[in-house]
C-alpha atoms as a PDB file:
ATOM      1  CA  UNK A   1       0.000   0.000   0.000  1.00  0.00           C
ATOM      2  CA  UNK A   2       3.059   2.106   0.714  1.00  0.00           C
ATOM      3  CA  UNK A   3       4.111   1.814  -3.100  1.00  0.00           C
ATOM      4  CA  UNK A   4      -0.044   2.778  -4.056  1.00  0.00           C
ATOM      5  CA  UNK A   5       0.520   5.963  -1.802  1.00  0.00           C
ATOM      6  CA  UNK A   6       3.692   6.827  -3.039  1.00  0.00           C
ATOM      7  CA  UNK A   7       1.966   6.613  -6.946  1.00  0.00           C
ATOM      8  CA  UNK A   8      -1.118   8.690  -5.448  1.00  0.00           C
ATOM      9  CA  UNK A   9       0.956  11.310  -4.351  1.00  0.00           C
ATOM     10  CA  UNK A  10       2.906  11.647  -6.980  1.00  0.00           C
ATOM     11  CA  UNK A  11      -0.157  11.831  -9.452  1.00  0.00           C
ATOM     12  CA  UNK A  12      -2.030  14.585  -7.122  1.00  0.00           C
ATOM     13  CA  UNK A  13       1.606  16.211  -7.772  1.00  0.00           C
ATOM     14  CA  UNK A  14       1.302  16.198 -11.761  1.00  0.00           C
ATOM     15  CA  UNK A  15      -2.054  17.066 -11.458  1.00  0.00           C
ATOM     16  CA  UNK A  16      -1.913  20.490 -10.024  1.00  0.00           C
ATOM     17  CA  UNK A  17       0.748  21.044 -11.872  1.00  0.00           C
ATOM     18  CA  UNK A  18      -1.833  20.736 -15.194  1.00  0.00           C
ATOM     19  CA  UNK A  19       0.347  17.684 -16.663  1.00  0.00           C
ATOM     20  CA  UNK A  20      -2.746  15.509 -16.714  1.00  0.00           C
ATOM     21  CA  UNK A  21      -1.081  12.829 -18.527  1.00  0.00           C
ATOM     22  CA  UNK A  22       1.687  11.723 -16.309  1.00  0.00           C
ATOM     23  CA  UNK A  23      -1.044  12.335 -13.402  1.00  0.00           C
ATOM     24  CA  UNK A  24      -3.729   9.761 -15.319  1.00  0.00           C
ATOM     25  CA  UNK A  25      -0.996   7.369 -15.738  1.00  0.00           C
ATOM     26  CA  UNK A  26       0.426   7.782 -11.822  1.00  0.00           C
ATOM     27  CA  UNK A  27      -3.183   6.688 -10.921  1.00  0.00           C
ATOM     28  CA  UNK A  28      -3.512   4.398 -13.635  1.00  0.00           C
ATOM     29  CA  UNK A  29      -0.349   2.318 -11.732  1.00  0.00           C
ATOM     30  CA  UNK A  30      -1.013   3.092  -8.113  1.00  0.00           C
ATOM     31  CA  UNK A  31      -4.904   1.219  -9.086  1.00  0.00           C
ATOM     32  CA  UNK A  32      -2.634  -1.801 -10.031  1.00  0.00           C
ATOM     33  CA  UNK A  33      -1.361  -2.468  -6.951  1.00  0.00           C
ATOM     34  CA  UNK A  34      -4.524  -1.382  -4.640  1.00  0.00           C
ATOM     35  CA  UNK A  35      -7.489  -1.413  -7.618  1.00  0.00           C
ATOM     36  CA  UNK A  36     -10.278  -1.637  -4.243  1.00  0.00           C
ATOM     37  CA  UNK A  37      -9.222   1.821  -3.272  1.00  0.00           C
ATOM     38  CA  UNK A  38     -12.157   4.176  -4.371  1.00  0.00           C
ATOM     39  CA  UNK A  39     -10.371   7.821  -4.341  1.00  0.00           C
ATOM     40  CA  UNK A  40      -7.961   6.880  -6.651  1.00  0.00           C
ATOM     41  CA  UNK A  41     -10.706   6.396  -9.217  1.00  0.00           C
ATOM     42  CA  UNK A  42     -11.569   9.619  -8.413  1.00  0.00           C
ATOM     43  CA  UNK A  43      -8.720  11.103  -8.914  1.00  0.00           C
ATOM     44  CA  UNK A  44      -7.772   9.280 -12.301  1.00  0.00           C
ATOM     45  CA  UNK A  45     -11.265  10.626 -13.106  1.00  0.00           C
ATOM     46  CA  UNK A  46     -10.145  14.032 -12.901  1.00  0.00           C
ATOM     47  CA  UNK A  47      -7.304  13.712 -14.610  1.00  0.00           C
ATOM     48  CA  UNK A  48      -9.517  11.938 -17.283  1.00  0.00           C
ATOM     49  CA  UNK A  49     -11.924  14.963 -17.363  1.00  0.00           C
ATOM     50  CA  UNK A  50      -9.694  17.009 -18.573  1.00  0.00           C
ATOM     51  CA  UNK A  51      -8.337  15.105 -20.856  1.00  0.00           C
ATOM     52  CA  UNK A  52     -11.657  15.355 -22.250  1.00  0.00           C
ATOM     53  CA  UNK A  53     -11.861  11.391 -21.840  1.00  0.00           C
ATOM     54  CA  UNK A  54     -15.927  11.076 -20.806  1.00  0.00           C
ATOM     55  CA  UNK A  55     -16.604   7.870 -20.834  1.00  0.00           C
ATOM     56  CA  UNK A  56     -13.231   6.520 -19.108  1.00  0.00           C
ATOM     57  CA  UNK A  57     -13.811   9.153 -16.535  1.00  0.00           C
ATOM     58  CA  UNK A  58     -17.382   7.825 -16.228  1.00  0.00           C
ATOM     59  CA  UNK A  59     -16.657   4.283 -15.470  1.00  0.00           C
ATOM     60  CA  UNK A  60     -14.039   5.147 -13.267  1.00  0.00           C
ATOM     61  CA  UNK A  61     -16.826   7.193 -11.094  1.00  0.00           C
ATOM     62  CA  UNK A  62     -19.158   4.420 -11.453  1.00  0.00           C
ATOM     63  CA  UNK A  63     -16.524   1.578 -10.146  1.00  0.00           C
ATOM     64  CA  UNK A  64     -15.695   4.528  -7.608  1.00  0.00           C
ATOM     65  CA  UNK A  65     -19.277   4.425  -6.657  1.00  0.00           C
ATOM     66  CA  UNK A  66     -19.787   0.867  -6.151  1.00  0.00           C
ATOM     67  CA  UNK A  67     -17.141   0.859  -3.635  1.00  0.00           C
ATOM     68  CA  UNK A  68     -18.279   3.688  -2.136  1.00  0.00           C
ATOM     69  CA  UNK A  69     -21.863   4.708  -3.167  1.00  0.00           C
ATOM     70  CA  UNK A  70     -21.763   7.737  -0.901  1.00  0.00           C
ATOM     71  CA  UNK A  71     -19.021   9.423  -2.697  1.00  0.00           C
ATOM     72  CA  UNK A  72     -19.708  12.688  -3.210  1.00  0.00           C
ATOM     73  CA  UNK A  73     -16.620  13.649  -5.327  1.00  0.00           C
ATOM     74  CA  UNK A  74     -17.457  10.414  -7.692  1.00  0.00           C
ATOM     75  CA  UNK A  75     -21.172  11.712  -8.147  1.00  0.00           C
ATOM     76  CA  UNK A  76     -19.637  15.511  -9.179  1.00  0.00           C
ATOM     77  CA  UNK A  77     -17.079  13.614 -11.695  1.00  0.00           C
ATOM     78  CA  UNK A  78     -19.550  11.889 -13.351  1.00  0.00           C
ATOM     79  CA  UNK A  79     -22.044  14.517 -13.690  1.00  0.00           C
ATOM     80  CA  UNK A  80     -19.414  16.454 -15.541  1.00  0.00           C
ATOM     81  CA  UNK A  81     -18.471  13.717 -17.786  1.00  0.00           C
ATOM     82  CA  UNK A  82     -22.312  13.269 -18.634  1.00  0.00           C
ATOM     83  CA  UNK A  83     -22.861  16.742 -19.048  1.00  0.00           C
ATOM     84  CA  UNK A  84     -20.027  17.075 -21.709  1.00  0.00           C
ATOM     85  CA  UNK A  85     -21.570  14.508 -23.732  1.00  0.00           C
ATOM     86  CA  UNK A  86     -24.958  16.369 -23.372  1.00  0.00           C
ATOM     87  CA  UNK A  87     -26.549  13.438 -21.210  1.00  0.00           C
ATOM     88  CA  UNK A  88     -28.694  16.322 -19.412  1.00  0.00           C
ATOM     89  CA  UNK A  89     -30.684  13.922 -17.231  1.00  0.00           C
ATOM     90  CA  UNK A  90     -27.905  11.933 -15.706  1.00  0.00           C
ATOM     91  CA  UNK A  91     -25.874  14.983 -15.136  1.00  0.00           C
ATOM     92  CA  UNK A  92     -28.375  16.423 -13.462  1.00  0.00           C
ATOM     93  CA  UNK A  93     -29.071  13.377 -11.429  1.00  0.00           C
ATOM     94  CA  UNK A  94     -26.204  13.026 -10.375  1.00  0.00           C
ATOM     95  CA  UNK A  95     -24.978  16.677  -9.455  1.00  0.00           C
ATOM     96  CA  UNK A  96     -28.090  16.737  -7.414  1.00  0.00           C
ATOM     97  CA  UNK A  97     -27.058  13.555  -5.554  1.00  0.00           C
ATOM     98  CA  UNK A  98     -23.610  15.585  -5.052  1.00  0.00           C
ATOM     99  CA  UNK A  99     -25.190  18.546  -4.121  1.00  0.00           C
ATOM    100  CA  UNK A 100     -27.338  16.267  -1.557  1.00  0.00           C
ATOM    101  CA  UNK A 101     -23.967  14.525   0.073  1.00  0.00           C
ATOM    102  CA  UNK A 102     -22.379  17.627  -0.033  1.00  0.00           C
ATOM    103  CA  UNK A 103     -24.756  19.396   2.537  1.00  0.00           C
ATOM    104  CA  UNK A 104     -25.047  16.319   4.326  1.00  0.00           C
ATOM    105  CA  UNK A 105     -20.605  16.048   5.133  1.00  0.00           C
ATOM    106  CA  UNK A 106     -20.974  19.591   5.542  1.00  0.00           C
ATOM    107  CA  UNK A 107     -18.593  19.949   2.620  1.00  0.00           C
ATOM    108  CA  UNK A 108     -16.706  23.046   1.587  1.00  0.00           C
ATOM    109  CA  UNK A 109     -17.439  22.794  -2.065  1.00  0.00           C
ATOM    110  CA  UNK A 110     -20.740  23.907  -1.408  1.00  0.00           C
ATOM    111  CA  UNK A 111     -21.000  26.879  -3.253  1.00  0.00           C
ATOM    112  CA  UNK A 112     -18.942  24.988  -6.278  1.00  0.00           C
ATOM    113  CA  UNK A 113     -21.125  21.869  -6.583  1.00  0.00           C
ATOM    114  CA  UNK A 114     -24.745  24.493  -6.549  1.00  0.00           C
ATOM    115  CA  UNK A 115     -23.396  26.546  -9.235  1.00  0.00           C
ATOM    116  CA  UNK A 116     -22.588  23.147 -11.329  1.00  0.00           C
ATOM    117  CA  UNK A 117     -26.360  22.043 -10.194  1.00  0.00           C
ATOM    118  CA  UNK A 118     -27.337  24.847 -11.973  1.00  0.00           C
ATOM    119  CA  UNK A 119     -25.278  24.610 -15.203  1.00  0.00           C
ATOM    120  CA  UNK A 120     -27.096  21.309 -15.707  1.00  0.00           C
ATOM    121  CA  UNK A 121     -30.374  22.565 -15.082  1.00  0.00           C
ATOM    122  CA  UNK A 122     -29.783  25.642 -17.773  1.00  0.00           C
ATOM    123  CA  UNK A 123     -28.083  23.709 -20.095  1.00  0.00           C
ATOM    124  CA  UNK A 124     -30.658  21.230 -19.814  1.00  0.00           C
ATOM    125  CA  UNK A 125     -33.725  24.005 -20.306  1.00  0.00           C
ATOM    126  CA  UNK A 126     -31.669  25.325 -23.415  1.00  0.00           C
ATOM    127  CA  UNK A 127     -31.324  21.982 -25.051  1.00  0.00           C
ATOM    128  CA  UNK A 128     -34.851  21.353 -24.434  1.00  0.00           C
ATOM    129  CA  UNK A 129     -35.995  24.830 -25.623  1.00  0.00           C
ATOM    130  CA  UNK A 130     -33.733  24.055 -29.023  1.00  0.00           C
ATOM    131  CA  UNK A 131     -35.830  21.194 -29.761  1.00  0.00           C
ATOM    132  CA  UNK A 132     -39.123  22.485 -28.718  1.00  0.00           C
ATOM    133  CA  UNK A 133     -38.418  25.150 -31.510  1.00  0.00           C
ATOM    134  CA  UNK A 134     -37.451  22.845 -34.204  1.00  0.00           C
ATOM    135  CA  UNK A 135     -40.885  20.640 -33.390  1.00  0.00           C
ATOM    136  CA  UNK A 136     -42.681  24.285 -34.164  1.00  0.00           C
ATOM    137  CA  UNK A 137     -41.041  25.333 -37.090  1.00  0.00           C
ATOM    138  CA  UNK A 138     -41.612  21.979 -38.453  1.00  0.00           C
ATOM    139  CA  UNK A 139     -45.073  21.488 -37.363  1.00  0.00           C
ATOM    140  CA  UNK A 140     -45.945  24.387 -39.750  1.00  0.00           C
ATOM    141  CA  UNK A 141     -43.730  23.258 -42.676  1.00  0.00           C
ATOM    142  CA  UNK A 142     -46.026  19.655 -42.147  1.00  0.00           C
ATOM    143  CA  UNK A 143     -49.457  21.629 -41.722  1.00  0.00           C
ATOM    144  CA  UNK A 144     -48.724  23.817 -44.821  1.00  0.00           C
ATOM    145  CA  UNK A 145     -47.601  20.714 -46.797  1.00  0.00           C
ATOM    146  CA  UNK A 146     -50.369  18.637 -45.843  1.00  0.00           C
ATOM    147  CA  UNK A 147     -53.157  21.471 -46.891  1.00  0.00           C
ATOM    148  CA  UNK A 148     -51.189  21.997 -50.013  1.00  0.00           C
ATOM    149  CA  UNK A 149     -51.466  18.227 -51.013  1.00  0.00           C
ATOM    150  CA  UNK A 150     -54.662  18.459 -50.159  1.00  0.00           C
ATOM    151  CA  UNK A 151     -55.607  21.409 -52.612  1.00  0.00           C
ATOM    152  CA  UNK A 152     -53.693  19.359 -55.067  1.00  0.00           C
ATOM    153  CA  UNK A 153     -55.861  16.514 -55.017  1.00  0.00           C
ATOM    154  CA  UNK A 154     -59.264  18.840 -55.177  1.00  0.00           C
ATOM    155  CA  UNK A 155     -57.866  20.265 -58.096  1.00  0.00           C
ATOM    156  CA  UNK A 156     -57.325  17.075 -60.056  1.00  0.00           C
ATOM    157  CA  UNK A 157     -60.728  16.681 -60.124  1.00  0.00           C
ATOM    158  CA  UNK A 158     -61.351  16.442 -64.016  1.00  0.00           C
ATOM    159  CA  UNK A 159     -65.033  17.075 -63.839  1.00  0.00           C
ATOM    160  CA  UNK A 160     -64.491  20.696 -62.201  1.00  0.00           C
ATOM    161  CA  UNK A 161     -65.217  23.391 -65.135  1.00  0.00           C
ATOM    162  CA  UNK A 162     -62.549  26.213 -65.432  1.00  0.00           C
ATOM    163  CA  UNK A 163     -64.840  28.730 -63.125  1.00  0.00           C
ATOM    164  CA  UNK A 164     -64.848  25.947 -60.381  1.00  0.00           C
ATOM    165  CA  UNK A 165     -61.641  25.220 -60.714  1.00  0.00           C
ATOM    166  CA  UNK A 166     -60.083  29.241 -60.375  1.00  0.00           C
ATOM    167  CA  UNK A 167     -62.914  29.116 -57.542  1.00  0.00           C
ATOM    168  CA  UNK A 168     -61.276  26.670 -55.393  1.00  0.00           C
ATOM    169  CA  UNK A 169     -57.823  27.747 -56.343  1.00  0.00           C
ATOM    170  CA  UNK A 170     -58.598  31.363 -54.926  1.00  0.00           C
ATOM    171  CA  UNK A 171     -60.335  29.429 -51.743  1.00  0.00           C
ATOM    172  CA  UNK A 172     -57.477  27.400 -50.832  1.00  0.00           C
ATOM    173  CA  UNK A 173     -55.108  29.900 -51.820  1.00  0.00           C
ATOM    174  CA  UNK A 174     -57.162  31.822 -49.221  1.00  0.00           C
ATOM    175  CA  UNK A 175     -56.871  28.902 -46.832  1.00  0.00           C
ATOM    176  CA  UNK A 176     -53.819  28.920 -47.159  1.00  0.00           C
ATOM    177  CA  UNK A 177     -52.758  32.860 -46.452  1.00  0.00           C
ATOM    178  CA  UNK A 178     -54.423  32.577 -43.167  1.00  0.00           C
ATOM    179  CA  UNK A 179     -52.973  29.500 -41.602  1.00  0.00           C
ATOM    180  CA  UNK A 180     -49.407  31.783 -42.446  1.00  0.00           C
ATOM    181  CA  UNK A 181     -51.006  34.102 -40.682  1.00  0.00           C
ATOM    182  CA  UNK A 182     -52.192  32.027 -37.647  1.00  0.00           C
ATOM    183  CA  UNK A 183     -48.232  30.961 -37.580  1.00  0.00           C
ATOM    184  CA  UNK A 184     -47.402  34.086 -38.168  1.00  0.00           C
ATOM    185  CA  UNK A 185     -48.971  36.089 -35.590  1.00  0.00           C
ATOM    186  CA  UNK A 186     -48.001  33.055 -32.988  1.00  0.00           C
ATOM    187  CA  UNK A 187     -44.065  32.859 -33.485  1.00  0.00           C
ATOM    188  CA  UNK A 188     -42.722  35.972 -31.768  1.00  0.00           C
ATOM    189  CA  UNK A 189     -44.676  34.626 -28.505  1.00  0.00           C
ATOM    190  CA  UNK A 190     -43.268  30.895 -29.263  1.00  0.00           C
ATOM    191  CA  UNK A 191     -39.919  31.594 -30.741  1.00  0.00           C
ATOM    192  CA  UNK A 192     -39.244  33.962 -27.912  1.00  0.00           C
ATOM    193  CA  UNK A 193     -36.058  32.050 -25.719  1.00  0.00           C
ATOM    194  CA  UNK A 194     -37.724  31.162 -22.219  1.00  0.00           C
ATOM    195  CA  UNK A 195     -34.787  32.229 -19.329  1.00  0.00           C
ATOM    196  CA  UNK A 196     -35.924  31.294 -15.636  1.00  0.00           C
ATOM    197  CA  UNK A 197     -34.255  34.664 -13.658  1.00  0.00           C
ATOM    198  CA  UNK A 198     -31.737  33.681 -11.311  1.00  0.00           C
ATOM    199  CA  UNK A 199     -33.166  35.462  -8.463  1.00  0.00           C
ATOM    200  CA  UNK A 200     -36.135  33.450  -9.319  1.00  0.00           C
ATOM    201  CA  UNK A 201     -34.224  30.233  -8.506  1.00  0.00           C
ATOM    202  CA  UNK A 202     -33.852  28.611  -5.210  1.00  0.00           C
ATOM    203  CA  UNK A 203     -30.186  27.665  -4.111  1.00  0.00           C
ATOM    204  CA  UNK A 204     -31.396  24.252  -2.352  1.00  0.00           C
ATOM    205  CA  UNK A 205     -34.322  22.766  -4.445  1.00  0.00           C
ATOM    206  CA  UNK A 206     -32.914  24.621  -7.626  1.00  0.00           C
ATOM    207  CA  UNK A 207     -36.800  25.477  -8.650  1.00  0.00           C
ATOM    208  CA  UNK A 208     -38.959  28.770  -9.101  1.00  0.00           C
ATOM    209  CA  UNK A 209     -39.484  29.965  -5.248  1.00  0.00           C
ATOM    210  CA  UNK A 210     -43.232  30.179  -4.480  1.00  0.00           C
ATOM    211  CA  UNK A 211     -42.652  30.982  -0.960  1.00  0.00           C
ATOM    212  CA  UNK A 212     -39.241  32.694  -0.412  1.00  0.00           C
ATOM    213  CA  UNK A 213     -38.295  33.835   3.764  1.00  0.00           C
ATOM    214  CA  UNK A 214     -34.847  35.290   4.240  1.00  0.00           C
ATOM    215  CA  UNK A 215     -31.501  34.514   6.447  1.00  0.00           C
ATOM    216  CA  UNK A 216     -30.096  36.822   8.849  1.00  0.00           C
ATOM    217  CA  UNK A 217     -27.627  37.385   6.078  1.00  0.00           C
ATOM    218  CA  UNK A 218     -29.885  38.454   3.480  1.00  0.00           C
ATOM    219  CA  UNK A 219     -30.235  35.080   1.188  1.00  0.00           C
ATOM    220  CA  UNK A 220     -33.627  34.243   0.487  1.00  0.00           C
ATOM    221  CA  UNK A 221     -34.925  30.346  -0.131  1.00  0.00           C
ATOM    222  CA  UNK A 222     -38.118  28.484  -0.751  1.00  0.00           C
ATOM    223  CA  UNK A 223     -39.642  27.923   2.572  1.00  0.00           C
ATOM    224  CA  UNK A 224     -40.129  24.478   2.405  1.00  0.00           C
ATOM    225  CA  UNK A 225     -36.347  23.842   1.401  1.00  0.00           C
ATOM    226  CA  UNK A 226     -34.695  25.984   4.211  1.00  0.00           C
ATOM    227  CA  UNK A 227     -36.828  24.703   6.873  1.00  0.00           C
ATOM    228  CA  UNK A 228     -36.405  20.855   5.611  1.00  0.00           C
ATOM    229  CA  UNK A 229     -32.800  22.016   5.557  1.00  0.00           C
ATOM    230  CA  UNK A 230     -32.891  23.227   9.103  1.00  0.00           C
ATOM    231  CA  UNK A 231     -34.632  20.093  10.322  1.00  0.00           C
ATOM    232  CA  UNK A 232     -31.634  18.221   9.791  1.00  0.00           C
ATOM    233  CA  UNK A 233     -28.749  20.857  10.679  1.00  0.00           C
ATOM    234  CA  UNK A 234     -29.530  24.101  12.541  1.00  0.00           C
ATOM    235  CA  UNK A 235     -26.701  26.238  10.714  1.00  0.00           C
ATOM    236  CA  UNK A 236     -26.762  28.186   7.644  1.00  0.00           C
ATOM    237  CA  UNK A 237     -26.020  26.267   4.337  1.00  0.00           C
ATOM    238  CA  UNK A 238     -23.807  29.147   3.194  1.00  0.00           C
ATOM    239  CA  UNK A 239     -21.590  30.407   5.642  1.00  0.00           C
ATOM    240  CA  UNK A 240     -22.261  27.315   8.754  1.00  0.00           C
ATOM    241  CA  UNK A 241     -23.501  29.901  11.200  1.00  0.00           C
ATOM    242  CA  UNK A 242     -26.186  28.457  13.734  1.00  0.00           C
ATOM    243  CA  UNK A 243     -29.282  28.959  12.032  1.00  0.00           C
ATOM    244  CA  UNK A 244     -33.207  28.390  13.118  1.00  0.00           C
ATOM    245  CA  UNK A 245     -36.516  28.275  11.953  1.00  0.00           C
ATOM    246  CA  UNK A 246     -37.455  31.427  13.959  1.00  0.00           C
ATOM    247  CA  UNK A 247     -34.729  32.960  12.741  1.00  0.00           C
ATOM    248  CA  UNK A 248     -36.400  33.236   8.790  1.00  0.00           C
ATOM    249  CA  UNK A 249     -38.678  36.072   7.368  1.00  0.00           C
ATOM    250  CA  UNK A 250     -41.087  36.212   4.740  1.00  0.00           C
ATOM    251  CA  UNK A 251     -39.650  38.191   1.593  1.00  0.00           C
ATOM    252  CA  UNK A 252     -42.419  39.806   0.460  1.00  0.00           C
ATOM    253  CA  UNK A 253     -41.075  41.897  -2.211  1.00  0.00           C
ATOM    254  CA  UNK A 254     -39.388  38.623  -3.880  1.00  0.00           C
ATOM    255  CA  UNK A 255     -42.614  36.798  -3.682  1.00  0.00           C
ATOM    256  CA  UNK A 256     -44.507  39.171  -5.532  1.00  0.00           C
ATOM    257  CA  UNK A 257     -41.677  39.681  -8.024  1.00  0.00           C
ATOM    258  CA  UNK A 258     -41.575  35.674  -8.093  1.00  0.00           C
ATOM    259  CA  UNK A 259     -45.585  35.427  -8.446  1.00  0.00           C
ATOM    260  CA  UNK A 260     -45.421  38.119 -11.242  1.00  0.00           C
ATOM    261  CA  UNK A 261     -43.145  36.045 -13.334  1.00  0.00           C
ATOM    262  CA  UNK A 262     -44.900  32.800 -12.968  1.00  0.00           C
ATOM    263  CA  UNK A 263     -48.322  33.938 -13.873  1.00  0.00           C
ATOM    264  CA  UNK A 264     -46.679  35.592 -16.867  1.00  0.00           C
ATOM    265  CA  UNK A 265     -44.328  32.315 -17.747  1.00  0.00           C
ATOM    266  CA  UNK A 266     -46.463  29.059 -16.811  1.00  0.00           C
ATOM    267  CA  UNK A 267     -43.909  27.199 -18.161  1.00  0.00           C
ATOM    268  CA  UNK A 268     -41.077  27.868 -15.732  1.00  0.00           C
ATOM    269  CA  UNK A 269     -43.157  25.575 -13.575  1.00  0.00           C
ATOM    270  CA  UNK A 270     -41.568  22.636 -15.241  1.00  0.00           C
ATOM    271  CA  UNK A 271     -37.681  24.161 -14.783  1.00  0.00           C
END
């Protein structure tokens, strides 16, 4: 185990030093001679992160993980490497299972691991904004096409005289001018790129506050998260001051502002 340490060390050494390689190798050797040793997949995981190596990195956090399912560094890792291949869910998942160990050990990476909570949650909004735009602009391209094969057809009629036939050409040509419209008229409101307000957002639950009270330092949360917060650890989750329950306020003016935005954006309900 001496010789394993020895490796460890000397990898952790490469490693802040930014020559990633060497330190990914180091680890790669000190695994060899103690492979049940969780942190050094870990650590060879963030080595392999920035190499840009995602799915090595991943199964190194998920053997990490199955020797230690609690580890919080391991659930971090791996919602990074998910998050560079644009795996939104599982990044997510996992950075809010980090996020959930983290206030749990009392970590100091606190702060870190919420703003990478959030980076999955935006980047997973904006990927799923990206394709609810593409399923509108082509749900008119297929609505158009589908009345203009169906004028086509009416019009092959050979019976139809020339007057009946310049009549239904000016109907559907008609028909046709005001479903643009309709689409037309609809896709500033649609088209328009949905942001949920960071103020909005609540550091602990990472949704839309309904109910925000604030700290004796001036941070405001969702009720329901600071006081399930404070149930299990009277301290604050920023700075790990004593904290408690009669300690919170109502913020009125950031419930209104949060109501506001909600009634006017429905969909940040689903965030």
């Amino acid at each position: 185990m001496a010789k394993s340490l020895q490796l460890k060390e000397e990898g952790n050494r490469r490693f802040q030093a930014g020559d990633y390689v060497k330190a990914e190798a180091l680890y790669s050797q000190a695994l060899i001679v103690d492979p049940t040793n969780p942190t050094l997949y870990t650590n060879r995981a963030m080595a392999r992160l920035r190499l840009a190596q995602w799915d090595n990195a991943i199964a190194d956090c998920n053997e990490c993980l199955r020797l230690s399912p609690d580890s919080m560094k391991a659930h971090y890792n791996l919602s990074q490497a998910h998050l560079a291949l644009r795996a939104y869910d599982d990044a997510l998942k996992h950075a809010l299972r980090a996020h959930e160990l983290c206030v749990k050990q009392a970590d100091k990476s606190l702060a870190t691991i919420t703003n990478h909570v959030l980076k999955c949650k935006k980047e997973r909004w904006e990927a799923m904004e990206k394709k609810r735009l593409r399923e509108i602009s082509g749900l008119e391209g297929e609505v158009m096409a589908v009345l203009q094969r169906e004028r086509d057809r009416l019009l092959q009629d050979e019976s139809l005289t020339e007057i009946q036939r310049k009549e239904l050409e000016d109907e559907w040509q008609s028909k046709l001018e005001r479903m643009r419209e309709v689409f037309e008229r609809a896709r500033p409101k649609e088209e328009k790129k949905r942001v949920v307000p960071d103020w909005a957002i609540d550091d602990i639950s990472f949704c839309v506050m309904v109910d925000p009270v604030i700290t004796k330092t001036g941070k405001s949360y969702e009720r329901a998260s600071i006081v399930e917060h404070l149930r299990r650890t009277q301290t604050d989750p920023l700075t790990r001051e004593p904290l408690y329950i009669s300690d919170l306020r109502p913020n009125l003016d950031l419930k209104q502002a949060c109501e506001e935005f909600l009634a006017e954006n429905g969909w940040a309900a689903d965030w």
